[in-house]
PDB file of N, CA and C in Angstrom:
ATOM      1  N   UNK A   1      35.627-203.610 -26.420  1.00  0.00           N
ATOM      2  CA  UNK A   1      35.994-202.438 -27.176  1.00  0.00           C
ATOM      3  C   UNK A   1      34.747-201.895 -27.864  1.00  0.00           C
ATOM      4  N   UNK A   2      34.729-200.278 -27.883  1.00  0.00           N
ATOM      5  CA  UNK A   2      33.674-200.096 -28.536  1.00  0.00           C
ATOM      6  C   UNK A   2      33.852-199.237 -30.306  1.00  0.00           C
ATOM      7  N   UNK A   3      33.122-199.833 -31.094  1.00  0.00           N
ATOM      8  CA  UNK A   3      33.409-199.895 -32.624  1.00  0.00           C
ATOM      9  C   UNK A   3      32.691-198.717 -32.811  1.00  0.00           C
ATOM     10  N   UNK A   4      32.530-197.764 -33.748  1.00  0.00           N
ATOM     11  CA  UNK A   4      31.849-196.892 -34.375  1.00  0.00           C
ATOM     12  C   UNK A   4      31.474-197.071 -35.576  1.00  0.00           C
ATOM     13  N   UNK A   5      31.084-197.645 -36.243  1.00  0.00           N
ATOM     14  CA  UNK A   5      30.349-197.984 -37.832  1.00  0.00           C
ATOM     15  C   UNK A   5      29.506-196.845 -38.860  1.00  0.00           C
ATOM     16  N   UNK A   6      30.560-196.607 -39.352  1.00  0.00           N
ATOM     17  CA  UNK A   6      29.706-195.490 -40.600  1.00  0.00           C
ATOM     18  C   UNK A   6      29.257-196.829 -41.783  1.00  0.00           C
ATOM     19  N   UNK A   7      28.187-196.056 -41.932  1.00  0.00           N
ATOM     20  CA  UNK A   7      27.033-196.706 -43.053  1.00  0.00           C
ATOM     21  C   UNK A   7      26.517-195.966 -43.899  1.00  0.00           C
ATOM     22  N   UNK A   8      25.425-196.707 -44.972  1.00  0.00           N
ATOM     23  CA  UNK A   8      24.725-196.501 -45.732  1.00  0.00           C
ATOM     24  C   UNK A   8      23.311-197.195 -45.344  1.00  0.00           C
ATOM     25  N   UNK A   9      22.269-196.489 -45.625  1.00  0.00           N
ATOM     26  CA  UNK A   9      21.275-197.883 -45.179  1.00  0.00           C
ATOM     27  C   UNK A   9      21.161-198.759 -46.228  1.00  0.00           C
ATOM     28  N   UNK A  10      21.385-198.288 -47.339  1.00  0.00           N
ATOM     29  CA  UNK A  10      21.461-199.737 -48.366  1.00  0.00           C
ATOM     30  C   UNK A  10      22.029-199.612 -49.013  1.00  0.00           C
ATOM     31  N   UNK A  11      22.480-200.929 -49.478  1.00  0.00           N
ATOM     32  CA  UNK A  11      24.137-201.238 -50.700  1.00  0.00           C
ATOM     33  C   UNK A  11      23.229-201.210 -52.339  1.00  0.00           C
ATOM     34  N   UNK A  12      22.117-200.373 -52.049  1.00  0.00           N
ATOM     35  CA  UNK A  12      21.202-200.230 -53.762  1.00  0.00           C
ATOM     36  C   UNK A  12      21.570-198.980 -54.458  1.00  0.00           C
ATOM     37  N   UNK A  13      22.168-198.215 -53.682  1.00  0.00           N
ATOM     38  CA  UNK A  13      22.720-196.761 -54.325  1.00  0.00           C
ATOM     39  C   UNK A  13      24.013-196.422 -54.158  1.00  0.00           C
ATOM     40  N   UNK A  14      24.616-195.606 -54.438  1.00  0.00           N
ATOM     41  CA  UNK A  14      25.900-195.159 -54.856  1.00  0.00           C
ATOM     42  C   UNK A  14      26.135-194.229 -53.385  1.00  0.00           C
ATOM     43  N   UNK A  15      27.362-194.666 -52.303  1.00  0.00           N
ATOM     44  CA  UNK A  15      27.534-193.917 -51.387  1.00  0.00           C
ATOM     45  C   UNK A  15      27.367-192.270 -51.796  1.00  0.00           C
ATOM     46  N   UNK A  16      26.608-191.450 -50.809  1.00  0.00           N
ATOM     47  CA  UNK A  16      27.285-190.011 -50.745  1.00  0.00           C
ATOM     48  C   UNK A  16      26.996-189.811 -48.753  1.00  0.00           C
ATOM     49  N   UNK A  17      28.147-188.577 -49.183  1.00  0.00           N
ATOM     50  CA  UNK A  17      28.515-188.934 -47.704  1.00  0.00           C
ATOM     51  C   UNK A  17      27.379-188.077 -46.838  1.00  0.00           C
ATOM     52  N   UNK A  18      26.396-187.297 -47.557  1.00  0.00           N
ATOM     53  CA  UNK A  18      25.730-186.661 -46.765  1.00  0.00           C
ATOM     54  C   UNK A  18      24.417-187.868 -46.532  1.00  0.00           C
ATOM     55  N   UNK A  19      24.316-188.650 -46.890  1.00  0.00           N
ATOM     56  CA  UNK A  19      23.725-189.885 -46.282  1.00  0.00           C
ATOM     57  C   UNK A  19      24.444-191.028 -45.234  1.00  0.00           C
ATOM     58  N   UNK A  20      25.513-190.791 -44.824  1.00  0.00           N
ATOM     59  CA  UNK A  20      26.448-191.670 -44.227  1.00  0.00           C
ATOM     60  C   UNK A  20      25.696-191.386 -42.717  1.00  0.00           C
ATOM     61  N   UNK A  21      25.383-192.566 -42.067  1.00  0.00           N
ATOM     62  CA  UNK A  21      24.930-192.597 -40.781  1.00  0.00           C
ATOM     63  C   UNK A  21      26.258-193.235 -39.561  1.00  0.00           C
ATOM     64  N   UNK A  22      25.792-193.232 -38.748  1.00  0.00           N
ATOM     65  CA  UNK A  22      26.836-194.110 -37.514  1.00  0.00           C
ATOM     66  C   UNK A  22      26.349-194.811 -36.519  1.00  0.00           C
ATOM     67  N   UNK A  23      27.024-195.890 -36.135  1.00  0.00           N
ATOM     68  CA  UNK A  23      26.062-196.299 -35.250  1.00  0.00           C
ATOM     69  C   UNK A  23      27.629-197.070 -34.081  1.00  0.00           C
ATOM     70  N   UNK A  24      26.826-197.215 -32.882  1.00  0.00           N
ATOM     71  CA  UNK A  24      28.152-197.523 -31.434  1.00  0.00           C
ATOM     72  C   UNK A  24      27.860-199.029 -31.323  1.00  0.00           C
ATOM     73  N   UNK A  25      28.775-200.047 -31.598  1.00  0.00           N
ATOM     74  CA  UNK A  25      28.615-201.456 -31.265  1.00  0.00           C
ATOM     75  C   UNK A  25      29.714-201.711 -30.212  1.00  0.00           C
ATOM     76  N   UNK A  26      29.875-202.914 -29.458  1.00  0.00           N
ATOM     77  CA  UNK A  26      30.705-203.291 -28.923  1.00  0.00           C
ATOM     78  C   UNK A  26      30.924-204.863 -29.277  1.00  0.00           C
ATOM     79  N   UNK A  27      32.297-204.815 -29.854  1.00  0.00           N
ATOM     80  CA  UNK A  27      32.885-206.217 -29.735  1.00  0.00           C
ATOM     81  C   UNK A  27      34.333-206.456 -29.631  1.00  0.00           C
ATOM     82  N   UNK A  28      34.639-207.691 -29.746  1.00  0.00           N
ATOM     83  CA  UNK A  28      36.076-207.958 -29.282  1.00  0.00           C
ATOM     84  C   UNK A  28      37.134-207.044 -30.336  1.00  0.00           C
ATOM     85  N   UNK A  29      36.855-207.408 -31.269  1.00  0.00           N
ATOM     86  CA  UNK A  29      37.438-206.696 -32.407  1.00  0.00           C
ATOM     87  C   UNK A  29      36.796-206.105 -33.938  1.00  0.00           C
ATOM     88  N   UNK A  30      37.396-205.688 -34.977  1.00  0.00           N
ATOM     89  CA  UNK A  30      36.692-204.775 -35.933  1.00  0.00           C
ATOM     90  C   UNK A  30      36.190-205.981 -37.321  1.00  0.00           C
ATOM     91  N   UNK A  31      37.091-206.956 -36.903  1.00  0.00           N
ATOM     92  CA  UNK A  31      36.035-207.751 -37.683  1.00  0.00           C
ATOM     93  C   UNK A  31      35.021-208.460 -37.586  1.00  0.00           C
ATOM     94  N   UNK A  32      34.658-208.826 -36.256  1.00  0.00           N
ATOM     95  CA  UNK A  32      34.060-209.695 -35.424  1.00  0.00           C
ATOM     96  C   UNK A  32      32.489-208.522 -35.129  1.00  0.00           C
ATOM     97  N   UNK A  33      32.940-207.071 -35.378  1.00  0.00           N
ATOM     98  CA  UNK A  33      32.014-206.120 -35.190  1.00  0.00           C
ATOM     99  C   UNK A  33      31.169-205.541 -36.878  1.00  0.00           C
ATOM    100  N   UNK A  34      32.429-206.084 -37.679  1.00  0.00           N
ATOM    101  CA  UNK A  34      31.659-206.018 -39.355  1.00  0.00           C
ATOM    102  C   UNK A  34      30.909-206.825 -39.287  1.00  0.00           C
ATOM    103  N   UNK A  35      30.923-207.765 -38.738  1.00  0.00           N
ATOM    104  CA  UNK A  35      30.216-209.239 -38.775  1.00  0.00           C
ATOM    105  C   UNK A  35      28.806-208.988 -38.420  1.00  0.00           C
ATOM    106  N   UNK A  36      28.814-208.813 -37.732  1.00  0.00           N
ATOM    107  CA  UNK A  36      27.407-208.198 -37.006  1.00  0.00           C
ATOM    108  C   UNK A  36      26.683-207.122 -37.298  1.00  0.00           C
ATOM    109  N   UNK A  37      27.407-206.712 -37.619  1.00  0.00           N
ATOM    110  CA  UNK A  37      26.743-205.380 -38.570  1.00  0.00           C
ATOM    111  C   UNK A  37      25.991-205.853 -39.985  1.00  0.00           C
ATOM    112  N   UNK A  38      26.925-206.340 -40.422  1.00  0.00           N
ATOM    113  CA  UNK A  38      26.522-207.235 -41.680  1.00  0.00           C
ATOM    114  C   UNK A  38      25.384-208.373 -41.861  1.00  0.00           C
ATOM    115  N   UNK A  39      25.386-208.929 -40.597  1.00  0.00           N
ATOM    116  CA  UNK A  39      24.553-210.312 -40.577  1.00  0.00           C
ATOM    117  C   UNK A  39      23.334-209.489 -40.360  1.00  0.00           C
ATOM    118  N   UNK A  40      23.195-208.794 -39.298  1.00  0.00           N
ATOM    119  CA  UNK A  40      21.863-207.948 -38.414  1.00  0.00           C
ATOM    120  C   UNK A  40      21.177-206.582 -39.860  1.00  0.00           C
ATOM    121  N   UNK A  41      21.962-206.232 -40.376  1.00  0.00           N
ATOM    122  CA  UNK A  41      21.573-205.022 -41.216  1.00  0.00           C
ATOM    123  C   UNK A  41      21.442-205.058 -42.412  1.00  0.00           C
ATOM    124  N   UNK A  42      20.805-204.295 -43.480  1.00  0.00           N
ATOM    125  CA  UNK A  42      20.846-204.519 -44.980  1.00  0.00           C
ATOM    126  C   UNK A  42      21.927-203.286 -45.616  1.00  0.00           C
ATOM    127  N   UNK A  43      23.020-202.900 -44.286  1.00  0.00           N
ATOM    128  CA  UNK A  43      23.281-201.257 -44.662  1.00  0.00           C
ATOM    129  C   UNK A  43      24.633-201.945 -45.066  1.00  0.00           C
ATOM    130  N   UNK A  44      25.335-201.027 -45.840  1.00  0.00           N
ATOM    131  CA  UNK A  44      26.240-200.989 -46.619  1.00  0.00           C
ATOM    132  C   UNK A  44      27.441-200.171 -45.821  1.00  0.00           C
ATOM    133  N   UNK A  45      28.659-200.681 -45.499  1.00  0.00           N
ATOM    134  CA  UNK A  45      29.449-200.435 -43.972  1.00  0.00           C
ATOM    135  C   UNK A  45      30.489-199.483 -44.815  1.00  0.00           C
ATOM    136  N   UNK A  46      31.048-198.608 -44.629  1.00  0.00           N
ATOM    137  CA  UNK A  46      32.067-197.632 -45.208  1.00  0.00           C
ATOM    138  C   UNK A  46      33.262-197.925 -44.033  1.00  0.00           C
ATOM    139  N   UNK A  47      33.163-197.858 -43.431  1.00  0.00           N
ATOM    140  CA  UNK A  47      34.119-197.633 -42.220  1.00  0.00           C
ATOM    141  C   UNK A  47      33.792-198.238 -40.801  1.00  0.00           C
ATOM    142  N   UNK A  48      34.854-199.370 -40.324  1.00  0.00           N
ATOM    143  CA  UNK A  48      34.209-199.219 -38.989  1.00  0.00           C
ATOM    144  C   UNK A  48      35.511-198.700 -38.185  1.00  0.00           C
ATOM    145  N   UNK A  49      35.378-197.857 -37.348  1.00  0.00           N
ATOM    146  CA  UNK A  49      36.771-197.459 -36.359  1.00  0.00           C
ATOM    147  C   UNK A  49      36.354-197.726 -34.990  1.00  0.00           C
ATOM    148  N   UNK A  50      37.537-198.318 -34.294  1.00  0.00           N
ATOM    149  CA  UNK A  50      37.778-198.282 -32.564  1.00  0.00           C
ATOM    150  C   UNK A  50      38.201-196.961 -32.156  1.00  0.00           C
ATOM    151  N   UNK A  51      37.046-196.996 -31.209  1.00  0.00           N
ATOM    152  CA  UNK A  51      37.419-195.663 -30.370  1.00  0.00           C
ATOM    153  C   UNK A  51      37.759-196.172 -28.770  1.00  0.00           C
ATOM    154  N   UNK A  52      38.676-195.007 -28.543  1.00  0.00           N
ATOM    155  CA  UNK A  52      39.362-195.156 -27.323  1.00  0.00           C
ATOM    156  C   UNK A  52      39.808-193.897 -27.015  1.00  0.00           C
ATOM    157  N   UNK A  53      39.856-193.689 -25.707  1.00  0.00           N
ATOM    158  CA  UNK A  53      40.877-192.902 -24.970  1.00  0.00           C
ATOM    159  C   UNK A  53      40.112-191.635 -25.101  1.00  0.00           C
ATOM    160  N   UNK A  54      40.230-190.134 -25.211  1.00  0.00           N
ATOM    161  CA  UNK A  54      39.964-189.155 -25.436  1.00  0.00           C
ATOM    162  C   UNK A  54      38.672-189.201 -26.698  1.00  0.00           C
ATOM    163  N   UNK A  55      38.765-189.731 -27.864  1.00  0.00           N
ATOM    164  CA  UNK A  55      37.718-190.360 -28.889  1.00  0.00           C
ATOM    165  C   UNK A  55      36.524-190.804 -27.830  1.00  0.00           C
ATOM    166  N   UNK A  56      36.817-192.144 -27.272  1.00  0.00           N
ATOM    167  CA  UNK A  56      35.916-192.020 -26.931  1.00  0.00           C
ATOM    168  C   UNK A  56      34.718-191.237 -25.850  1.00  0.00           C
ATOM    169  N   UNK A  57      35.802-190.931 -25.110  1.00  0.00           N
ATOM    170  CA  UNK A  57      34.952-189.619 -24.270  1.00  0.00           C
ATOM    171  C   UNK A  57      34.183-188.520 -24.889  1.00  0.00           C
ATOM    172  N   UNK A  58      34.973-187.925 -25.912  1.00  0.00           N
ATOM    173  CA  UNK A  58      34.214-187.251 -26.885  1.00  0.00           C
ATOM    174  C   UNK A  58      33.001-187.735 -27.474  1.00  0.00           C
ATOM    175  N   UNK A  59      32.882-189.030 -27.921  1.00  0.00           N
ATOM    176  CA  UNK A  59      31.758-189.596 -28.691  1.00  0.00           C
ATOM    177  C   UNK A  59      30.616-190.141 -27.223  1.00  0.00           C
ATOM    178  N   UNK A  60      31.249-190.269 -26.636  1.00  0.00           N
ATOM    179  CA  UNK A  60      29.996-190.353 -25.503  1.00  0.00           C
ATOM    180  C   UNK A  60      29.105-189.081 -24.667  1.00  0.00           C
ATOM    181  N   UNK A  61      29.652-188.155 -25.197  1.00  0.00           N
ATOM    182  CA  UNK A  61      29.261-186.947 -24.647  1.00  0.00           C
ATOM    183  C   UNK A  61      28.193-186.515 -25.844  1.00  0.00           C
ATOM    184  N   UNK A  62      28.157-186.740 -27.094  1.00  0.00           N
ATOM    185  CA  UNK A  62      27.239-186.761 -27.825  1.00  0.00           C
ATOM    186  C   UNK A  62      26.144-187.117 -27.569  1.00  0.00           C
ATOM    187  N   UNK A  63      24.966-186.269 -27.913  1.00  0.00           N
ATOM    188  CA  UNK A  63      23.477-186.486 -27.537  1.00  0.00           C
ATOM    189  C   UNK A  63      23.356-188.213 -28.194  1.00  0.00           C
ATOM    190  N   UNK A  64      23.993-188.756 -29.492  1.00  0.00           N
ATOM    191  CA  UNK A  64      23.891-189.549 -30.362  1.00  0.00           C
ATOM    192  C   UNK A  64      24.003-191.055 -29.834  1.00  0.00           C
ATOM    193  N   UNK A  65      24.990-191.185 -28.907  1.00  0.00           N
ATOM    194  CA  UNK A  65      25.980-192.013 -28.399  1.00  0.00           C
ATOM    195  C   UNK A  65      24.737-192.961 -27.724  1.00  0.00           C
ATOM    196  N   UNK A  66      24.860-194.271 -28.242  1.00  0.00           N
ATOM    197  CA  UNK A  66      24.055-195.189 -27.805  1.00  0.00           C
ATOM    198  C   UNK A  66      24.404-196.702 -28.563  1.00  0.00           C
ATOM    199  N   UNK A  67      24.834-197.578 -27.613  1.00  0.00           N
ATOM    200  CA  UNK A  67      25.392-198.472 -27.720  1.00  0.00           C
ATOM    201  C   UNK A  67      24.136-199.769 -28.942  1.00  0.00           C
ATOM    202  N   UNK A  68      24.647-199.761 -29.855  1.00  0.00           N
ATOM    203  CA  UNK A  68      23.424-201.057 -30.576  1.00  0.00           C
ATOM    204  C   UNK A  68      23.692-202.323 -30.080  1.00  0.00           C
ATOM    205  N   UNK A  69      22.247-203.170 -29.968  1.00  0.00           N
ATOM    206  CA  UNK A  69      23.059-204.378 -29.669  1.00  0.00           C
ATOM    207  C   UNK A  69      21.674-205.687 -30.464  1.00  0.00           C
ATOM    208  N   UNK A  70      22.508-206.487 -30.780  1.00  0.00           N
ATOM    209  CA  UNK A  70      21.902-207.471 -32.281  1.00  0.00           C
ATOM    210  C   UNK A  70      21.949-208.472 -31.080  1.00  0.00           C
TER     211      UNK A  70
END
């Protein structure tokens, strides 16, 4: 499955959302994909969502769309 992870790059300031980044992981599930996010990064996780179906076609058609891998 592939996860979408909105972030912060660091948990030293106060979220705003016009700093919120994203990034494309793949794992079994959304906690198993916080995990990794968490262990690998110093960024501060707001959201992670599964994309599927129509989502994800959309998000792969994005210039952005590039799978991370730790």
């Amino acid at each position: 499955m592939i996860f979408k992870v909105y972030y912060q790059e660091t948990k030293e300031r106060n979220p705003k959302r016009e700093q919120t980044h994203a990034l494309y992981i793949e794992a079994d599930n959304e906690v198993i994909a916080r995990q990794l996010v968490e262990d690998n990064t110093p960024y501060n996780i707001e959201l992670v969502y599964k994309l599927e179906g129509n989502h994800l076609e959309y998000e792969k058609e994005n210039a952005d769309f590039q799978l991370t891998e730790f």
